[in-house]
N, C-alpha and C. Protein backbone atom coordinates (compact mmCIF):
# COMPACT_ATOMS: atom_id res chain seq x y z
N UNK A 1 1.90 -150.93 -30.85
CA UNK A 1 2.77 -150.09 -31.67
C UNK A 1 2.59 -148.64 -31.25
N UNK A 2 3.90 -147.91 -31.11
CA UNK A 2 3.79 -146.71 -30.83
C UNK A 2 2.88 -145.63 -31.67
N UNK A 3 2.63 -144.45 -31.20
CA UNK A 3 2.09 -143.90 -32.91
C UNK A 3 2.95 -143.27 -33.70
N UNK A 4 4.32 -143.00 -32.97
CA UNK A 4 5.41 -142.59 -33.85
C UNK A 4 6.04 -142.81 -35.23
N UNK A 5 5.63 -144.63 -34.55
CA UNK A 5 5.60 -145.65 -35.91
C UNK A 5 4.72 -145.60 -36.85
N UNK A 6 3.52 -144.37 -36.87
CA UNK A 6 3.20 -144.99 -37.84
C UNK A 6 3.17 -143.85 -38.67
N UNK A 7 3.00 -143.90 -40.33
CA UNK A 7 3.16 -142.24 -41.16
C UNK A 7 1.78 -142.27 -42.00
N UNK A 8 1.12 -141.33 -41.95
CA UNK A 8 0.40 -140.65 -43.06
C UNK A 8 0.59 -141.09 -44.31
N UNK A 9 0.28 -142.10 -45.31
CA UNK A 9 0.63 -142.04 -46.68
C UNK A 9 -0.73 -141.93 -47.40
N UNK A 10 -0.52 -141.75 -48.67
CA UNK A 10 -1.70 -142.27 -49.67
C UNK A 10 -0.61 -143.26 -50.97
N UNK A 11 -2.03 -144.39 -50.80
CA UNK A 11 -1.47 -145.33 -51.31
C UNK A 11 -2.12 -145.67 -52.79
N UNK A 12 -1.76 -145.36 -54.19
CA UNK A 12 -2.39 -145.34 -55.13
C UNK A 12 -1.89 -146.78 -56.07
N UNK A 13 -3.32 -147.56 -56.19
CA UNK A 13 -3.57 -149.18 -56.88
C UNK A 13 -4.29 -149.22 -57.37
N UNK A 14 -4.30 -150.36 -57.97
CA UNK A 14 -5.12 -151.19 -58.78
C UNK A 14 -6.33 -152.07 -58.34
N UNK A 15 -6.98 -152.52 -58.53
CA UNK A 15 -7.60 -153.72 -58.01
C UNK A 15 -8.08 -155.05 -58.54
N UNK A 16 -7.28 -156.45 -58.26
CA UNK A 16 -6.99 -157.16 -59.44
C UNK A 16 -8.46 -156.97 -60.53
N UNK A 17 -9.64 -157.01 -59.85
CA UNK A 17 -10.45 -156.96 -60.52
C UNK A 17 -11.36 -155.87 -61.59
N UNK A 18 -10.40 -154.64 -61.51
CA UNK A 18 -11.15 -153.68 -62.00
C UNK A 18 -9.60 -152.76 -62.78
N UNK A 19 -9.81 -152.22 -63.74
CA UNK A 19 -8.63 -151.55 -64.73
C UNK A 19 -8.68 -149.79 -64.00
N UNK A 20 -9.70 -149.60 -63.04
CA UNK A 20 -9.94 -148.29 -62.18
C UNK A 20 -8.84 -148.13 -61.25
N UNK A 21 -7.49 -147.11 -61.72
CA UNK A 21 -7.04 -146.27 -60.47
C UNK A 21 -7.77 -146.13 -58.87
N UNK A 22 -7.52 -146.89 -58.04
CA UNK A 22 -8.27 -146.36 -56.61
C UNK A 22 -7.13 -145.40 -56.08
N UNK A 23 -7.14 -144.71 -54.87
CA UNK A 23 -6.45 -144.84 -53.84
C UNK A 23 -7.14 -144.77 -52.34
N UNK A 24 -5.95 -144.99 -51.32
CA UNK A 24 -6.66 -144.74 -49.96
C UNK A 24 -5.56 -143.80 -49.20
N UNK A 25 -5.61 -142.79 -48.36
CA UNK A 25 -4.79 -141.95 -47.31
C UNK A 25 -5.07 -142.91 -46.50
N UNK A 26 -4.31 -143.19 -45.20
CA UNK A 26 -4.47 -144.30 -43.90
C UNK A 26 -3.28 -144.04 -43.35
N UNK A 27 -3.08 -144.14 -41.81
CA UNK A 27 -1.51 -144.44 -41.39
C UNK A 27 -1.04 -146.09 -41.32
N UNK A 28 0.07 -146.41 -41.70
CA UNK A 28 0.62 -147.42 -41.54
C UNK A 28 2.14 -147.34 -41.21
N UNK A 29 2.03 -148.61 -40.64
CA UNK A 29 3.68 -148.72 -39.91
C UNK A 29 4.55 -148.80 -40.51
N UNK A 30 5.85 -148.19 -40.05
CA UNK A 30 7.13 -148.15 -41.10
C UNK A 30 8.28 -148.93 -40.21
N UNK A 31 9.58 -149.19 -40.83
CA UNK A 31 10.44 -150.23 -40.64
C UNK A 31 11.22 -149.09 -39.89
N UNK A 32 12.31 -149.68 -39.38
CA UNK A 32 13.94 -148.45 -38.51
C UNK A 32 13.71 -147.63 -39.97
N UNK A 33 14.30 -148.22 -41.05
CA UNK A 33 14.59 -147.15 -42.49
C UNK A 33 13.61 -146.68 -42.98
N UNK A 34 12.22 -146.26 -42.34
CA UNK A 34 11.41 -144.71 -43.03
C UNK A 34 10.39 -145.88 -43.87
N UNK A 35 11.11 -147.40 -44.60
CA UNK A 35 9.90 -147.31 -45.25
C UNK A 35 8.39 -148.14 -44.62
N UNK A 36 7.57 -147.97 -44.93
CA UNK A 36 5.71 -148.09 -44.95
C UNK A 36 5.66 -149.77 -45.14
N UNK A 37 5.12 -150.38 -44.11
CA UNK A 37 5.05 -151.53 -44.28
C UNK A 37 3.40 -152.07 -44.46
N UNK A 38 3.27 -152.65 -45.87
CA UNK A 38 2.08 -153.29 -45.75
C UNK A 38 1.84 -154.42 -45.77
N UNK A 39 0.24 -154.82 -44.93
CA UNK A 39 0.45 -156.17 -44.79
C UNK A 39 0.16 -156.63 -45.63
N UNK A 40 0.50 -158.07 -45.93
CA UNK A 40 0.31 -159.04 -46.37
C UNK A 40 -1.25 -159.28 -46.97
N UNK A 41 -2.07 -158.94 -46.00
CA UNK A 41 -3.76 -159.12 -45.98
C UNK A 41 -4.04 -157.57 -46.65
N UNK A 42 -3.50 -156.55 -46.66
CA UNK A 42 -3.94 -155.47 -47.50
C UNK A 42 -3.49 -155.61 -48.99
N UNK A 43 -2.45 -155.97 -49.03
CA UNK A 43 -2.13 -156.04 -50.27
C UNK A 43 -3.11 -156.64 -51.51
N UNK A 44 -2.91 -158.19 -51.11
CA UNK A 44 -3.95 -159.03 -51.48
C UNK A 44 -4.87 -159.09 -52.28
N UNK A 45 -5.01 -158.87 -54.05
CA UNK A 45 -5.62 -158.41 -54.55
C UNK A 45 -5.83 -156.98 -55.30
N UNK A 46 -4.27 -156.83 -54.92
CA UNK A 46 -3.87 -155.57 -55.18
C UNK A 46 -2.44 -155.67 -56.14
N UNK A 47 -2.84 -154.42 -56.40
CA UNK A 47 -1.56 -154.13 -57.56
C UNK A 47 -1.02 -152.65 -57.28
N UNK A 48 -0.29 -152.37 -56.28
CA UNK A 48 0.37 -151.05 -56.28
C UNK A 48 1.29 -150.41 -56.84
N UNK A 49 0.65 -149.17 -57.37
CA UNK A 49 1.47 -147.77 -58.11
C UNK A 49 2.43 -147.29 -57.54
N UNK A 50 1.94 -146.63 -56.37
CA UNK A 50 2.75 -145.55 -55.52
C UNK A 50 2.31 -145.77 -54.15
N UNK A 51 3.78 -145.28 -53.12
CA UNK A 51 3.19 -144.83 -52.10
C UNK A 51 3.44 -143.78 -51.79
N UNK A 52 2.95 -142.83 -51.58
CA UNK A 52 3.15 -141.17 -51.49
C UNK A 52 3.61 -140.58 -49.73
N UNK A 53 4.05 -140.14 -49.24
CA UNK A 53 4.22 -139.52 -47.85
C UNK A 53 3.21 -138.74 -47.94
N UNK A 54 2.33 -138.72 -46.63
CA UNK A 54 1.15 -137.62 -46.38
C UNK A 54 -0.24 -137.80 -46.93
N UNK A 55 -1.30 -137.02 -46.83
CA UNK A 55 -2.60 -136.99 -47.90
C UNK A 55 -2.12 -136.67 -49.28
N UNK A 56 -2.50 -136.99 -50.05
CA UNK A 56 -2.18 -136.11 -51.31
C UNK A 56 -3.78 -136.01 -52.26
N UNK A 57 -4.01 -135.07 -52.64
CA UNK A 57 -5.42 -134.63 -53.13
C UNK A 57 -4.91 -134.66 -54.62
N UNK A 58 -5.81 -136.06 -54.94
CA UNK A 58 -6.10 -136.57 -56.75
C UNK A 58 -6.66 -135.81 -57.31
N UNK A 59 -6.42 -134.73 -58.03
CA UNK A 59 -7.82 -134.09 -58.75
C UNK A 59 -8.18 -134.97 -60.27
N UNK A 60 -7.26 -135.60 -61.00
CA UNK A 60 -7.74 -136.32 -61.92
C UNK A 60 -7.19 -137.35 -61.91
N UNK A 61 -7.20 -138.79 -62.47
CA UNK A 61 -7.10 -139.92 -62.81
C UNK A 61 -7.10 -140.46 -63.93
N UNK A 62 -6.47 -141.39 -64.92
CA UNK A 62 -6.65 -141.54 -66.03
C UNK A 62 -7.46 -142.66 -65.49
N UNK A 63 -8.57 -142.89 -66.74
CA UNK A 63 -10.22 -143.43 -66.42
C UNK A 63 -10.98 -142.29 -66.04
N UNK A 64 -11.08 -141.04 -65.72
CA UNK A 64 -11.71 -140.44 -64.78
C UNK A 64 -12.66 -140.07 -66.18
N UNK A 65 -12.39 -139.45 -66.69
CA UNK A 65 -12.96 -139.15 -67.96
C UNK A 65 -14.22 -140.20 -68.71
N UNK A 66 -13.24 -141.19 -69.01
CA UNK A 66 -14.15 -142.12 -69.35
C UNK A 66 -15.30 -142.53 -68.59
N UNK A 67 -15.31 -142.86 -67.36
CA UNK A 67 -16.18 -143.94 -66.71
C UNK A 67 -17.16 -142.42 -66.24
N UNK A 68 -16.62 -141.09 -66.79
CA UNK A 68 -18.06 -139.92 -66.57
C UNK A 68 -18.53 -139.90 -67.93
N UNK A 69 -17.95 -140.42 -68.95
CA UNK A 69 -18.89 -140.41 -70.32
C UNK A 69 -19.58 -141.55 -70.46
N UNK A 70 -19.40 -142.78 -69.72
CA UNK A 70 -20.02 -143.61 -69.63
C UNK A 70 -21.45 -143.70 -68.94
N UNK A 71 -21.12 -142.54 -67.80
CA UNK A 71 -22.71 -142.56 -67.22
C UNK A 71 -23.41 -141.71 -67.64
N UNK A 72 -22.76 -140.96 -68.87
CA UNK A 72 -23.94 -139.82 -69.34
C UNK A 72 -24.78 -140.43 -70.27
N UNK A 73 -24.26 -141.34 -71.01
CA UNK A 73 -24.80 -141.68 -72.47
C UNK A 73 -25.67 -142.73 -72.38
């Protein structure tokens, strides 16, 4: 694959096993029409929100709060 094909996103999910917002920035390949193709094997256990064009810098998360009052107490 060329690297033309591929774009910068951040990809913000779930994980079947946990109620925690993740995300990951990564390049992945896109179709003729612009959009981001994921595989099959990434998905997998997943539950996706968004896919964003580019890095995008999370400064908060809902959970974020909680799971820091959880390790104080």
């Amino acid at each position: 694959m060329k690297e033309q094909d591929l774009s910068q996103v951040t990809i913000i999910y779930y994980h079947e096993h946990s109620l925690e917002l993740l995300h990951l920035v990564s390049y992945f390949p896109t179709n003729k029409n612009g959009r981001v193709i994921l595989s099959e094997a990434f998905r997998k256990g997943k539950s996706i929100i968004a896919i964003c064009e580019g890095k995008i810098n999370i400064m908060n998360k809902i959970g974020d709060r909680i799971l820091a009052m959880g390790k104080t107490a």
